[in-house]
C-alpha atoms as a PDB file:
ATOM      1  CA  UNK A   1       0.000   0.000   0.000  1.00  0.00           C
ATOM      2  CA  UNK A   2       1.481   3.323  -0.652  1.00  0.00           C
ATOM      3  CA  UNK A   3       1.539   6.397   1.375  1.00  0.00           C
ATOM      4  CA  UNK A   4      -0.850   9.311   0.525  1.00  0.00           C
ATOM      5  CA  UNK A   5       1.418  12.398  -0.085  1.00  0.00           C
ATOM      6  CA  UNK A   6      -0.746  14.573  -0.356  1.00  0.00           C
ATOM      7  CA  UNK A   7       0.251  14.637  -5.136  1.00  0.00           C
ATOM      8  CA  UNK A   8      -2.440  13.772  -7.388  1.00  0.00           C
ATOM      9  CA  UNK A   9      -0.851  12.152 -10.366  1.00  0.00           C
ATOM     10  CA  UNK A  10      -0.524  15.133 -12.945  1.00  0.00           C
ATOM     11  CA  UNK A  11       1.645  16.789  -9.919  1.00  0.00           C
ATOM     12  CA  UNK A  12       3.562  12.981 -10.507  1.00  0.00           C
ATOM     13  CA  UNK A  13       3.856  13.651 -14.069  1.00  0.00           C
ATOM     14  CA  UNK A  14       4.911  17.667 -13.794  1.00  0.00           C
ATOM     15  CA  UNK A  15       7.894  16.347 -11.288  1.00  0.00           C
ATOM     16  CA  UNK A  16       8.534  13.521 -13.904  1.00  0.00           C
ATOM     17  CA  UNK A  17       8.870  15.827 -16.607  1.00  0.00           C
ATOM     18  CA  UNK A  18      11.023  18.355 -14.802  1.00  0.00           C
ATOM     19  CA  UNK A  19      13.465  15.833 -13.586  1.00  0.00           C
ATOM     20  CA  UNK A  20      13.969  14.732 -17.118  1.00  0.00           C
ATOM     21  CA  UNK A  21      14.843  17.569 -18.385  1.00  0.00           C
ATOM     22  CA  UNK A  22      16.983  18.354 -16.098  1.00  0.00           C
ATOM     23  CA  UNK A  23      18.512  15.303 -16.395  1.00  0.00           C
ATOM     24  CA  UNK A  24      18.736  16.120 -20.025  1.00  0.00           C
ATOM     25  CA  UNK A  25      20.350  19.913 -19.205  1.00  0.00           C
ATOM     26  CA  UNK A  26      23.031  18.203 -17.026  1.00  0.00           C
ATOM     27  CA  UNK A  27      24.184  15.709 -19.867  1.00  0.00           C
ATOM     28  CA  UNK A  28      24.216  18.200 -22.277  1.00  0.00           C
ATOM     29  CA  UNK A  29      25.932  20.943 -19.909  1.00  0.00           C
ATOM     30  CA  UNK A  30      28.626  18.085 -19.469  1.00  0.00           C
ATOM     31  CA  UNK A  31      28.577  17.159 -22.928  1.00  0.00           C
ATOM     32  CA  UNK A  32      29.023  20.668 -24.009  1.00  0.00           C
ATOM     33  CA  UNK A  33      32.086  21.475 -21.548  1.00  0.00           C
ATOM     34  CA  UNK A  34      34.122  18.342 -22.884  1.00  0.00           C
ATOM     35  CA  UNK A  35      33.487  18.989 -26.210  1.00  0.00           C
ATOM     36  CA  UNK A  36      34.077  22.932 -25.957  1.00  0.00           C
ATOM     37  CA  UNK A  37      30.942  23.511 -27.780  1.00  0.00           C
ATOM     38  CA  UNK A  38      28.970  26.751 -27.008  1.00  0.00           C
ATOM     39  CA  UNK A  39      26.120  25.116 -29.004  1.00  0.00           C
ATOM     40  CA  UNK A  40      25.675  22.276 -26.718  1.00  0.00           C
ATOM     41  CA  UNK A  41      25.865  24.656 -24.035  1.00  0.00           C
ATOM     42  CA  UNK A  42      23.208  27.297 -25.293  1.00  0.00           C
ATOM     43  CA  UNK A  43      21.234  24.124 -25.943  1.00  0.00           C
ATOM     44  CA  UNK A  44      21.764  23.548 -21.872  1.00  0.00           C
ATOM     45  CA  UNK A  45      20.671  27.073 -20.959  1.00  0.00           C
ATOM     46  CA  UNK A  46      17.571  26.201 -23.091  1.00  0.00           C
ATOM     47  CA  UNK A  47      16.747  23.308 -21.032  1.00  0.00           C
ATOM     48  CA  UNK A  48      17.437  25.379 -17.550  1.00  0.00           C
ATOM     49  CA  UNK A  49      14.903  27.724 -18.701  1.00  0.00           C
ATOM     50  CA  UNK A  50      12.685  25.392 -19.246  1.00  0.00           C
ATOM     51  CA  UNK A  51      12.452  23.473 -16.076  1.00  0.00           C
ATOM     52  CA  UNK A  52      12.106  26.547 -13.992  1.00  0.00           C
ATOM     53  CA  UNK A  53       9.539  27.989 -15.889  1.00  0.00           C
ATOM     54  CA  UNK A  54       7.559  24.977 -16.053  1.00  0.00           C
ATOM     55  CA  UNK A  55       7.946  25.178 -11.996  1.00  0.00           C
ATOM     56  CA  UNK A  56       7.086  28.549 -11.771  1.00  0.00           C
ATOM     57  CA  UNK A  57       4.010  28.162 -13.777  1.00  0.00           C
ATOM     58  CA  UNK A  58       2.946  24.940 -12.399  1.00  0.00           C
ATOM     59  CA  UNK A  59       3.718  25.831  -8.663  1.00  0.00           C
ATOM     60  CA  UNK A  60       2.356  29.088  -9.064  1.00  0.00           C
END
C-alpha cells in the first residue's frame, strides 16, 4: 500500500517531466564542456529555462 502524499498524479507527471529535463540539461551541460561547444551549451541554458519555468508556472 502506498503512502498518501498529499500529489495527485498530474503533480507525478509535472515532477517527472522536470526531472527529465533536467537530467537532459546536465548531460548536455557536461557534454558541451568536454566537447568545448557553445552550441551544446546554449542548448543547456535552453533546457534550464525550461524546467524553472515549467515550476514557476505549475507551482504558481
Amino acid at each position: 500500500m502506498s503512502r498518501h502524499d498529499g500529489r495527485l498524479p498530474p503533480d507525478h507527471r509535472v515532477r517527472r517531466c522536470s526531472v527529465a529535463l533536467f537530467v537532459g540539461a546536465s548531460l548536455t551541460s557536461a557534454l558541451g564542456l568536454v566537447l568545448d561547444n557553445m552550441w551544446l551549451l546554449a542548448a543547456d541554458a535552453w533546457h534550464l529555462i525550461a524546467v524553472v519555468t515549467l515550476e514557476l508556472v505549475y507551482r504558481s
